[in-house]
PDB file of N, CA and C in Angstrom:
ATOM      1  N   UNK A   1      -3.318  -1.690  18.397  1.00  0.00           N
ATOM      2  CA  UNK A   1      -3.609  -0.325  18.037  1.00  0.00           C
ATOM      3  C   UNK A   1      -3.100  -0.007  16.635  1.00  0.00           C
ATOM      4  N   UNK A   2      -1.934   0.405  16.405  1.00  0.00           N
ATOM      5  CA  UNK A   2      -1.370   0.637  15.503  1.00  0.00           C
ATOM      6  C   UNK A   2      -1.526  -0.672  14.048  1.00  0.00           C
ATOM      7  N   UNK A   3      -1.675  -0.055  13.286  1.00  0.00           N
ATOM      8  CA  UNK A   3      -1.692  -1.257  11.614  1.00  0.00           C
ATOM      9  C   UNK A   3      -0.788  -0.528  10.846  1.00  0.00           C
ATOM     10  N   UNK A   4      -0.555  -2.227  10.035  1.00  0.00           N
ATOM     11  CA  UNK A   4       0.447  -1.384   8.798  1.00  0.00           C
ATOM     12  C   UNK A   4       0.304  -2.531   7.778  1.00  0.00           C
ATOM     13  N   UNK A   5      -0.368  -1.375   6.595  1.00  0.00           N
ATOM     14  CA  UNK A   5      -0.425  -2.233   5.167  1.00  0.00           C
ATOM     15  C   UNK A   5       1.344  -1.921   4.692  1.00  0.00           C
ATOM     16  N   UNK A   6       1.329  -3.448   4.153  1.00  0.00           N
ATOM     17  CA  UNK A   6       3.132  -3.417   3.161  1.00  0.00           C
ATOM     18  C   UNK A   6       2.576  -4.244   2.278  1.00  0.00           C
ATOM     19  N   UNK A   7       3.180  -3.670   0.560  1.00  0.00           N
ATOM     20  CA  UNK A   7       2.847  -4.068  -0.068  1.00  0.00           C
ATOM     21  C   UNK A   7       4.472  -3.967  -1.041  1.00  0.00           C
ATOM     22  N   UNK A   8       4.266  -4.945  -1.706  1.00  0.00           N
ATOM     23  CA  UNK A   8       5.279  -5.163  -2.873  1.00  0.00           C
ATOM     24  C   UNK A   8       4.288  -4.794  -3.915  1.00  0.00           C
ATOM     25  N   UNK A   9       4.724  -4.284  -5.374  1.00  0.00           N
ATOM     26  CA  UNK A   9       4.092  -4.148  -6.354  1.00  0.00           C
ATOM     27  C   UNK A   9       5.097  -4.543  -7.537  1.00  0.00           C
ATOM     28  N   UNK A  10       4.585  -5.177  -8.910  1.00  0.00           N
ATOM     29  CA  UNK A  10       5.500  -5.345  -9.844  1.00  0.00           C
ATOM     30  C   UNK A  10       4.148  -4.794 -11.059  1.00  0.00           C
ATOM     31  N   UNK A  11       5.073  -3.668 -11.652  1.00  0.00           N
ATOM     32  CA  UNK A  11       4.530  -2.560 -12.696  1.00  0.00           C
ATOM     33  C   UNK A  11       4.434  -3.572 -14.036  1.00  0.00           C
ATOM     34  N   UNK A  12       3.474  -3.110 -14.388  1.00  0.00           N
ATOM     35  CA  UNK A  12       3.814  -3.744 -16.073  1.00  0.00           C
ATOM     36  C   UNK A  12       3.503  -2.663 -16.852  1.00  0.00           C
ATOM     37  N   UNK A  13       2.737  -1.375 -17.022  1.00  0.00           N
ATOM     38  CA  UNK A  13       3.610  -0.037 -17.443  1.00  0.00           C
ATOM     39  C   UNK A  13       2.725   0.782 -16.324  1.00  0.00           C
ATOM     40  N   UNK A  14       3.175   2.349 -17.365  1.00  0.00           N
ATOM     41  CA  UNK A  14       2.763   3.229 -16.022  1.00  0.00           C
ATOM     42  C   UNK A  14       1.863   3.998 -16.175  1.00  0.00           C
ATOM     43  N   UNK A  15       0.880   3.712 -17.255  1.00  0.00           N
ATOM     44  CA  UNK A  15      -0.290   4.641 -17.765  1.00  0.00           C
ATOM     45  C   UNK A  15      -1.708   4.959 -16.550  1.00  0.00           C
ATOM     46  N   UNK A  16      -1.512   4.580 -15.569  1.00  0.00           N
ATOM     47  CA  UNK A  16      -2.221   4.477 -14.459  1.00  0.00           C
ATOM     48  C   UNK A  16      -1.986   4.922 -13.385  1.00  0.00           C
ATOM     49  N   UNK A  17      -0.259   5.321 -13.521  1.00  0.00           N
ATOM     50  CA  UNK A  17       0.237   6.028 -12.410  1.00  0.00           C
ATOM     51  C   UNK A  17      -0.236   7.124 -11.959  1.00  0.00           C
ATOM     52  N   UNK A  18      -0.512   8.281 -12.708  1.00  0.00           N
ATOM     53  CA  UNK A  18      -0.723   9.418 -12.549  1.00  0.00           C
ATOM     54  C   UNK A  18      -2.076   9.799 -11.095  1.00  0.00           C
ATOM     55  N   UNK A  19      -2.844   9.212 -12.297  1.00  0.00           N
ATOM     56  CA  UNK A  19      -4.296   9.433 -11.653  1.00  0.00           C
ATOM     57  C   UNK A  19      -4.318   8.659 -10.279  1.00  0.00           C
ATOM     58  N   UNK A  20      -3.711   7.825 -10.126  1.00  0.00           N
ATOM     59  CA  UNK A  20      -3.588   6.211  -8.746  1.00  0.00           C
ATOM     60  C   UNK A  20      -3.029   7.697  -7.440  1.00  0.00           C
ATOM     61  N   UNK A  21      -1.679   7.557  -8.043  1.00  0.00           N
ATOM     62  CA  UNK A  21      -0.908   8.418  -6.943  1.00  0.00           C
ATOM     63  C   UNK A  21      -1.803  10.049  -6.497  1.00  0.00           C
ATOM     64  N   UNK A  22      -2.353  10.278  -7.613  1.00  0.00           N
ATOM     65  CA  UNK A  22      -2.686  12.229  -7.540  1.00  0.00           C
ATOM     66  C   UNK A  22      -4.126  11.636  -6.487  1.00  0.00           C
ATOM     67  N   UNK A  23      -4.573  10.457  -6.478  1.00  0.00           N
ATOM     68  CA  UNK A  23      -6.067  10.565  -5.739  1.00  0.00           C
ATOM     69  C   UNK A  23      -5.665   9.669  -3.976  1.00  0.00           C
ATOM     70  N   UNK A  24      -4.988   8.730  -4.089  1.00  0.00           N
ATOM     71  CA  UNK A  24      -4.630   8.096  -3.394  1.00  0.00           C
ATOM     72  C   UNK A  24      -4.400   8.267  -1.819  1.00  0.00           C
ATOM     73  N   UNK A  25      -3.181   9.234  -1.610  1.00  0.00           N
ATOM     74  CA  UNK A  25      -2.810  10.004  -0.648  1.00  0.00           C
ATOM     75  C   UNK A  25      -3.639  10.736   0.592  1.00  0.00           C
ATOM     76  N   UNK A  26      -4.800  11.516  -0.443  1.00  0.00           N
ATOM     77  CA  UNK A  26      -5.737  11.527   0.369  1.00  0.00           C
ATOM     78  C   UNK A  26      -6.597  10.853   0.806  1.00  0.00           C
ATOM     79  N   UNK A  27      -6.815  10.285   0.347  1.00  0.00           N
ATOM     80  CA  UNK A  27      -7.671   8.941   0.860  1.00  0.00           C
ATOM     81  C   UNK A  27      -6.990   8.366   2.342  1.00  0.00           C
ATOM     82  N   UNK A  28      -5.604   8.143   2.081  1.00  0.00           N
ATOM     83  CA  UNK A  28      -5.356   7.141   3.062  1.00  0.00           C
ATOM     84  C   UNK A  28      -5.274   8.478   4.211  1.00  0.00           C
ATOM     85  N   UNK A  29      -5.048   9.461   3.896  1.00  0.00           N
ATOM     86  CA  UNK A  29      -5.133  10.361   5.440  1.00  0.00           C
ATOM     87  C   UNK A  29      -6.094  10.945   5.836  1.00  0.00           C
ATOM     88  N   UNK A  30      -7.406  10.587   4.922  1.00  0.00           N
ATOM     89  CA  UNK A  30      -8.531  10.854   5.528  1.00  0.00           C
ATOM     90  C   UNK A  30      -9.108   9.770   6.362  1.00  0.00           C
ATOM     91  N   UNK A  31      -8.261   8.494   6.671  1.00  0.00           N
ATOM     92  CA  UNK A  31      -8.082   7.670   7.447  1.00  0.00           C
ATOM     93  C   UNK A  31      -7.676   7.733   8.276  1.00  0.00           C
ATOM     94  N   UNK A  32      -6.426   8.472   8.596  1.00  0.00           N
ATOM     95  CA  UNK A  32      -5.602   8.567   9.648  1.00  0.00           C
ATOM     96  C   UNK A  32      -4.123   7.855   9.191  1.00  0.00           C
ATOM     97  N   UNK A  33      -4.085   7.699   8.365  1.00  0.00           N
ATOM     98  CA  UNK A  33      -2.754   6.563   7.328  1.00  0.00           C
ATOM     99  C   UNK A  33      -1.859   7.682   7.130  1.00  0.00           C
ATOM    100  N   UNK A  34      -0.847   6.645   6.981  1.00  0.00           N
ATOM    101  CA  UNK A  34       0.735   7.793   6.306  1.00  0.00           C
ATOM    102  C   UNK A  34       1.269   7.152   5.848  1.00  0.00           C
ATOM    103  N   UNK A  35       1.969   7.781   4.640  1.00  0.00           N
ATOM    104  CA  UNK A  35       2.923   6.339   3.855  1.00  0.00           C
ATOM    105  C   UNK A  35       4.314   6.460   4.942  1.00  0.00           C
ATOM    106  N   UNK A  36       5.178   5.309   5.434  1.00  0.00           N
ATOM    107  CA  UNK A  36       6.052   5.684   5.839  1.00  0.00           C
ATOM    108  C   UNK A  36       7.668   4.988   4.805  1.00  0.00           C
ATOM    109  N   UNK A  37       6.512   4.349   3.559  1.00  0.00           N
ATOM    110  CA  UNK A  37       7.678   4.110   2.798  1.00  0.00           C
ATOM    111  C   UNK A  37       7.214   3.768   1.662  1.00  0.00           C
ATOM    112  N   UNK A  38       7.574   4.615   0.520  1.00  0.00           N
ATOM    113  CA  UNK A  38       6.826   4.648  -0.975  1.00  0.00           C
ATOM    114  C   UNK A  38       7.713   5.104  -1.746  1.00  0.00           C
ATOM    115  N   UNK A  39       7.811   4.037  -2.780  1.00  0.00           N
ATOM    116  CA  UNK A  39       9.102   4.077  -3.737  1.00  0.00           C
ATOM    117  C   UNK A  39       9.850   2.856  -4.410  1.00  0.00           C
ATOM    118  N   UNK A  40      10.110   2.722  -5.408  1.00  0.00           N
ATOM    119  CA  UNK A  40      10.841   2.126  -5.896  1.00  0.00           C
ATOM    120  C   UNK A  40      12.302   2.154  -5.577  1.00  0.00           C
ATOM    121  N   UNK A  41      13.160   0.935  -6.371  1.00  0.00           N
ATOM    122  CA  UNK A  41      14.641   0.882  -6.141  1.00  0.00           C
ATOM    123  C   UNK A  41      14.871  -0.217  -4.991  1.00  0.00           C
ATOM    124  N   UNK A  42      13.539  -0.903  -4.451  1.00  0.00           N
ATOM    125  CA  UNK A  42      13.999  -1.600  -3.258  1.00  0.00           C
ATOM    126  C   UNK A  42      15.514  -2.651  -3.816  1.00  0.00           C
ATOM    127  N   UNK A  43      15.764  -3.087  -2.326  1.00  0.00           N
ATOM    128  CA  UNK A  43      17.220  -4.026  -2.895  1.00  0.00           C
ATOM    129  C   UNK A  43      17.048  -5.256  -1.907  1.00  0.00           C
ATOM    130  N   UNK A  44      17.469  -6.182  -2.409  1.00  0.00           N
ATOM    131  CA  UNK A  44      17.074  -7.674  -1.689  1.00  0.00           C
ATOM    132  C   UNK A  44      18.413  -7.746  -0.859  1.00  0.00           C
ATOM    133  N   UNK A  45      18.372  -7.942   0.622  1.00  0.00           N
ATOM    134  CA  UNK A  45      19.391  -8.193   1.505  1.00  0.00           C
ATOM    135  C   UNK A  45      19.140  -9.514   1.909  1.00  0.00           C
ATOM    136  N   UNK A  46      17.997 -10.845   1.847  1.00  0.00           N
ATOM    137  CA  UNK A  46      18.061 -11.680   2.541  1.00  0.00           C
ATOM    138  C   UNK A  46      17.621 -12.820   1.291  1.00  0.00           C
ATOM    139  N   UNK A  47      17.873 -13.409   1.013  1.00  0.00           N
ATOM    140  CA  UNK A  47      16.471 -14.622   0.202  1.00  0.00           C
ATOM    141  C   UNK A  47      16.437 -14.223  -1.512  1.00  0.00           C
ATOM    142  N   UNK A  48      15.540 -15.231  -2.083  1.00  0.00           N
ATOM    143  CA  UNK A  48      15.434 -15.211  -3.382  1.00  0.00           C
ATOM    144  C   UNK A  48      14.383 -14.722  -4.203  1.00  0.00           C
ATOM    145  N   UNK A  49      13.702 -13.927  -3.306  1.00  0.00           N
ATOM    146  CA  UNK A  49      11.962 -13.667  -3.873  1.00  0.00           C
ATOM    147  C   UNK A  49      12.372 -12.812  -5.194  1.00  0.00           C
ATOM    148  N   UNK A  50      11.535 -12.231  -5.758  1.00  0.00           N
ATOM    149  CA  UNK A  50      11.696 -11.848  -7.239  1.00  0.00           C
ATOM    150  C   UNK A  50      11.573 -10.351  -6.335  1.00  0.00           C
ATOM    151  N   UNK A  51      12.787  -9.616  -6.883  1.00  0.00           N
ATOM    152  CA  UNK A  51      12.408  -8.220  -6.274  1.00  0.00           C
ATOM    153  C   UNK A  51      11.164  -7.383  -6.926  1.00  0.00           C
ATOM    154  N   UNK A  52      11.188  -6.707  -6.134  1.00  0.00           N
ATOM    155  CA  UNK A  52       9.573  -6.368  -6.657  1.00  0.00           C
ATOM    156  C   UNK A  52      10.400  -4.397  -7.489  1.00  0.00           C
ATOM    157  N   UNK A  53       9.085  -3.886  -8.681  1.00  0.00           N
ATOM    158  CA  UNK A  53       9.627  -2.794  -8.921  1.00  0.00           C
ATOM    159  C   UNK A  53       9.522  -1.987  -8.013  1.00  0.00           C
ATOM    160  N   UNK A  54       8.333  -1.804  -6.663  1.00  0.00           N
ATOM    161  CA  UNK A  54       8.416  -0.516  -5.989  1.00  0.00           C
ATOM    162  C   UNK A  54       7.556  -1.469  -4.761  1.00  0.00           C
ATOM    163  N   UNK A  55       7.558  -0.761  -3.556  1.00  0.00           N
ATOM    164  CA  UNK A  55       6.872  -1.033  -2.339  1.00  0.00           C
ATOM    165  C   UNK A  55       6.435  -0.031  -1.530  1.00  0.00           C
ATOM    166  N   UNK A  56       5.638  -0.331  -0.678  1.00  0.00           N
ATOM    167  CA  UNK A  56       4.907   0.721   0.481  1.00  0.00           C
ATOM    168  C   UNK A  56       4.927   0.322   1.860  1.00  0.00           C
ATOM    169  N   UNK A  57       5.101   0.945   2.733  1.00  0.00           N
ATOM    170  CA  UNK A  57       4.543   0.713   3.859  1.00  0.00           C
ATOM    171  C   UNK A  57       3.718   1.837   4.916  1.00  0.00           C
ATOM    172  N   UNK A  58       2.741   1.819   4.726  1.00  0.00           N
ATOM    173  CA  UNK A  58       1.101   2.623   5.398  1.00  0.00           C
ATOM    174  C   UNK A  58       0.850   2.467   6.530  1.00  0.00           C
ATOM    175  N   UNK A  59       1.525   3.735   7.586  1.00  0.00           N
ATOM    176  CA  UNK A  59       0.760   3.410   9.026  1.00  0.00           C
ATOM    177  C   UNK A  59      -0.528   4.071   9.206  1.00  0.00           C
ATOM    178  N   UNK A  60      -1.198   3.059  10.240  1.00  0.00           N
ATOM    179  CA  UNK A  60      -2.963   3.697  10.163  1.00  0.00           C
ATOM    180  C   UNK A  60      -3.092   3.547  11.778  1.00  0.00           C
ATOM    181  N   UNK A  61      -3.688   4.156  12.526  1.00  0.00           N
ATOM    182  CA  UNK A  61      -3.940   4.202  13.960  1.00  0.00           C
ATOM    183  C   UNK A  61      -4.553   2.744  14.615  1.00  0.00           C
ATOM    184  N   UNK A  62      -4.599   2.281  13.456  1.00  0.00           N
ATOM    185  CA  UNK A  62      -5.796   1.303  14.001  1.00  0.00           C
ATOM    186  C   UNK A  62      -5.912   0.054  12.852  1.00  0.00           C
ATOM    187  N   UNK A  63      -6.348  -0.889  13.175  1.00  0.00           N
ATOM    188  CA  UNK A  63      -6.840  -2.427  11.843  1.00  0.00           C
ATOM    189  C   UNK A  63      -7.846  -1.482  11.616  1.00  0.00           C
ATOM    190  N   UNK A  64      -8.962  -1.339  12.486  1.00  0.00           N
ATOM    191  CA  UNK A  64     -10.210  -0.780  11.716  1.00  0.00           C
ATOM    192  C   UNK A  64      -9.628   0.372  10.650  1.00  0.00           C
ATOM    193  N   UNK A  65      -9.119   1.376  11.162  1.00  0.00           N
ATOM    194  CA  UNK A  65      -8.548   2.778   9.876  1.00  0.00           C
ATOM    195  C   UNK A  65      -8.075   1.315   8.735  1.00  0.00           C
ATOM    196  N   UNK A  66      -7.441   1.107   8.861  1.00  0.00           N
ATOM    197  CA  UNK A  66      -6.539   0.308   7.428  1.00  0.00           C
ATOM    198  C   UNK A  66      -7.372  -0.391   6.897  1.00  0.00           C
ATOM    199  N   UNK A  67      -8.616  -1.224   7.311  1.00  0.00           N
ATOM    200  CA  UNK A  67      -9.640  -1.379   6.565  1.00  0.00           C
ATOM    201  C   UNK A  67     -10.960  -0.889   6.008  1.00  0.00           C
ATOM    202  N   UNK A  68     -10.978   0.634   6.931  1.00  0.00           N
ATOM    203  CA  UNK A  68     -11.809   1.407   5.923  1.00  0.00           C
ATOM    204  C   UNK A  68     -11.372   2.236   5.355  1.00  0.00           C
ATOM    205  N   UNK A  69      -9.815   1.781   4.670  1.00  0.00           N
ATOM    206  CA  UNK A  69      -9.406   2.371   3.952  1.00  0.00           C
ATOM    207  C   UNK A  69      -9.390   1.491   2.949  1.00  0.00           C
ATOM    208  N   UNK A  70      -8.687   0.235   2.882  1.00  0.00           N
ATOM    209  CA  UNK A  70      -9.094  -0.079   1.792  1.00  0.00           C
ATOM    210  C   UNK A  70     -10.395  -0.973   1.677  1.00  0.00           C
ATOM    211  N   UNK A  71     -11.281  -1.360   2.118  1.00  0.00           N
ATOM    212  CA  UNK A  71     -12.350  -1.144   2.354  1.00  0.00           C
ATOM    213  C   UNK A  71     -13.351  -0.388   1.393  1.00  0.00           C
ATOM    214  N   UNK A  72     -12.457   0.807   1.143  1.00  0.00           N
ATOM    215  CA  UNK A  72     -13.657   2.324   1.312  1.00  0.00           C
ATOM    216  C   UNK A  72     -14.340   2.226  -0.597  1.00  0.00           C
ATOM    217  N   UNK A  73     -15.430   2.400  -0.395  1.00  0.00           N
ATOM    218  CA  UNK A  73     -16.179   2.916  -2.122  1.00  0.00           C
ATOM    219  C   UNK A  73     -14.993   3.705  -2.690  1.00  0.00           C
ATOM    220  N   UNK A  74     -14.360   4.714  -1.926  1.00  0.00           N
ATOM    221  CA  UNK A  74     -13.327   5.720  -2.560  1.00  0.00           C
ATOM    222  C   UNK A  74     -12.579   5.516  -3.123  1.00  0.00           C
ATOM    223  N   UNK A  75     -11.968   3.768  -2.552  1.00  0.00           N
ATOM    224  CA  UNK A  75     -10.635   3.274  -3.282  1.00  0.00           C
ATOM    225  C   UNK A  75     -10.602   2.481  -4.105  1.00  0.00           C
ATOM    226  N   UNK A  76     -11.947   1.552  -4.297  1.00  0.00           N
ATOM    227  CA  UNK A  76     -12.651   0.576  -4.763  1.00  0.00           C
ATOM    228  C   UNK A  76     -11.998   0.619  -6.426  1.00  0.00           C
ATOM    229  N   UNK A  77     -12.307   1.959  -7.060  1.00  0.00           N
ATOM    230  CA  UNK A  77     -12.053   2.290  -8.281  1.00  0.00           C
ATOM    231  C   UNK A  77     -10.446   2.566  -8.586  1.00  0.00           C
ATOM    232  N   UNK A  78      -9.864   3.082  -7.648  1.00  0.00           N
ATOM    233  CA  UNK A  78      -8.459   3.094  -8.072  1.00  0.00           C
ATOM    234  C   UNK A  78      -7.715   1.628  -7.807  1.00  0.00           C
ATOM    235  N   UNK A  79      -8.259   1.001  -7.197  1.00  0.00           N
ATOM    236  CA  UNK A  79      -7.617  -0.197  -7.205  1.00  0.00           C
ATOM    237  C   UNK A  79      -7.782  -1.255  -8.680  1.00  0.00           C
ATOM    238  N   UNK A  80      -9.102  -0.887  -9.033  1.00  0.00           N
ATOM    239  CA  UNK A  80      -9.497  -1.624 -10.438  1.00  0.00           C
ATOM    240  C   UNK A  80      -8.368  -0.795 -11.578  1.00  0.00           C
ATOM    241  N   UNK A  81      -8.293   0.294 -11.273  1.00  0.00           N
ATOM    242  CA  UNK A  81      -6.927   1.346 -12.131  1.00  0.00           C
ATOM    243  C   UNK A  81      -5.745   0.812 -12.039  1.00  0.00           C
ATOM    244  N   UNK A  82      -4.873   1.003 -10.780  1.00  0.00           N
ATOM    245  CA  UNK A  82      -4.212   0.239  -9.954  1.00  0.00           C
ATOM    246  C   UNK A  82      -3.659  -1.370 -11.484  1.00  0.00           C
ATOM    247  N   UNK A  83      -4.948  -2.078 -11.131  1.00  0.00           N
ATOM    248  CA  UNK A  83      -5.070  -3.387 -11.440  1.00  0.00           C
ATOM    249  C   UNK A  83      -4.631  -3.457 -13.301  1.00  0.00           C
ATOM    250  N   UNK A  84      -4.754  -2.258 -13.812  1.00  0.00           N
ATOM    251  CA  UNK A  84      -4.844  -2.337 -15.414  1.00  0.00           C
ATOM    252  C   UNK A  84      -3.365  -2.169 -15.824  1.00  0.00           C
ATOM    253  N   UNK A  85      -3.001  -2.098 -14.945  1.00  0.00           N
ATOM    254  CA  UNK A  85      -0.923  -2.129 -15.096  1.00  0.00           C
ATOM    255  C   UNK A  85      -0.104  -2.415 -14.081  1.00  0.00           C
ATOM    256  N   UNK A  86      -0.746  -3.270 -13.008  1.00  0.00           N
ATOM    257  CA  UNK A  86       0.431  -3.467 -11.771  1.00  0.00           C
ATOM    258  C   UNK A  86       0.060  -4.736 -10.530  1.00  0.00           C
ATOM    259  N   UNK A  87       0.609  -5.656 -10.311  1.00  0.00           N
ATOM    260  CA  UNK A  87       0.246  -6.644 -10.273  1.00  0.00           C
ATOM    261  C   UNK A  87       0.763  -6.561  -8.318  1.00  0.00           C
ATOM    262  N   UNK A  88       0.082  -6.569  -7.334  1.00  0.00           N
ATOM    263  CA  UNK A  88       0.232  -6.458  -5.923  1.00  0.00           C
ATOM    264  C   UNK A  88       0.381  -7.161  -5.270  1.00  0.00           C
ATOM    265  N   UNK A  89       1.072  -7.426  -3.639  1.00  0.00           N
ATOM    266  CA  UNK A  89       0.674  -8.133  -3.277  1.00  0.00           C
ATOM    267  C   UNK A  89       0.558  -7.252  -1.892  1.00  0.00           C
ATOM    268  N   UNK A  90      -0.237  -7.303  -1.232  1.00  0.00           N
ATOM    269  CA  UNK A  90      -0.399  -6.672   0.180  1.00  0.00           C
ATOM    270  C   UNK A  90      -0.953  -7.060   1.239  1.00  0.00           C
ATOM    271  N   UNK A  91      -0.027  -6.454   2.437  1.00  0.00           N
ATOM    272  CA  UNK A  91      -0.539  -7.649   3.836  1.00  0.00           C
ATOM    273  C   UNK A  91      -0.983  -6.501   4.951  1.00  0.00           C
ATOM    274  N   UNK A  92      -1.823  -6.808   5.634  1.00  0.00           N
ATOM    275  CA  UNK A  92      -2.298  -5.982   6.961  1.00  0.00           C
ATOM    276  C   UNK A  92      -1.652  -6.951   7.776  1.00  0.00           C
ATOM    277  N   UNK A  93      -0.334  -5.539   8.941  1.00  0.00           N
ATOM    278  CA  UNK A  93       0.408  -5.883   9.854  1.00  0.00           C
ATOM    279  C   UNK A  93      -0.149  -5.940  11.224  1.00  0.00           C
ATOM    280  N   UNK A  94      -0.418  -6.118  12.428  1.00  0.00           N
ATOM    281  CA  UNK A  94      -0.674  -5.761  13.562  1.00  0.00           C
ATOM    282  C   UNK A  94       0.635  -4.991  14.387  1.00  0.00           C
ATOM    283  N   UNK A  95       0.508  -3.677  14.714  1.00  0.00           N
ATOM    284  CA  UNK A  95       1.871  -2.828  15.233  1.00  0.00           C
ATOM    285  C   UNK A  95       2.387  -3.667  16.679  1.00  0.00           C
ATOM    286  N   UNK A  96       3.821  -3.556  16.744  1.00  0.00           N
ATOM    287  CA  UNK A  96       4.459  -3.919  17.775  1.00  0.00           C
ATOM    288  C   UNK A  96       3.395  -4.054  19.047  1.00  0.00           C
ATOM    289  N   UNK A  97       3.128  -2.934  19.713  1.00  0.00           N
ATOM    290  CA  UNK A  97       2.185  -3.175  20.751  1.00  0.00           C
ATOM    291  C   UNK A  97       1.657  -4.119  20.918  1.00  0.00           C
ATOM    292  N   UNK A  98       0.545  -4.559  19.740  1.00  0.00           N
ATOM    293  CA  UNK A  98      -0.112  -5.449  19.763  1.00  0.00           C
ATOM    294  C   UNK A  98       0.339  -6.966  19.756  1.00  0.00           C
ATOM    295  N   UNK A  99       1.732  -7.170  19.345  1.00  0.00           N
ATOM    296  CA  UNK A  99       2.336  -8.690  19.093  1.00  0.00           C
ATOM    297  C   UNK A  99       2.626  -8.778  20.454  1.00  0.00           C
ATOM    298  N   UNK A 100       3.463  -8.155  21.244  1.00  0.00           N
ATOM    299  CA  UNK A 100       3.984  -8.658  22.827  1.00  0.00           C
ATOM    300  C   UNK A 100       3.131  -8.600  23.446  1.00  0.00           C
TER     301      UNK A 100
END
């Protein structure tokens, strides 16, 4: 039932921010999505990965919601925005329910 996009992101500047974040939001809750974690400052407690500058984590009711979200014509373009200063990496989770 439940999905969850997590994504690490590493910025290379921020001329893209504005417009990404001001359109974004709605999008994902005209899905049924919520950010439940958006922000920079993360801090590495385990391992050596390269910390990333900021991360997310997006709950959506459903795999299907989380892929017609990003999926959607709507986002298509902010992701090419997105892409002109910030380098991603992002995974679709399957929620607890669904693993046991």
């Amino acid at each position: 039932m439940t999905a969850f996009i997590v994504g690490r992101m590493a910025i290379h500047n921020r001329d893209w921010m504005e417009e990404y974040f001001a359109k974004v939001p709605a999008l994902i809750e005209a899905n049924g999505g919520e950010f439940l974690v958006k922000g920079g400052e993360p801090e590495v407690l385990e391992g050596d990965e390269t910390t990333p500058d900021a991360a997310f984590v997006i709950r959506f009711p459903s795999r299907d919601a989380a892929l017609a979200f990003w999926n959607s014509d709507e986002f298509a373009p902010l992701v090419k925005l997105r892409q002109t200063g910030s380098t991603l990496q992002a995974h679709l989770y399957a929620g607890l329910e669904e693993v046991l």
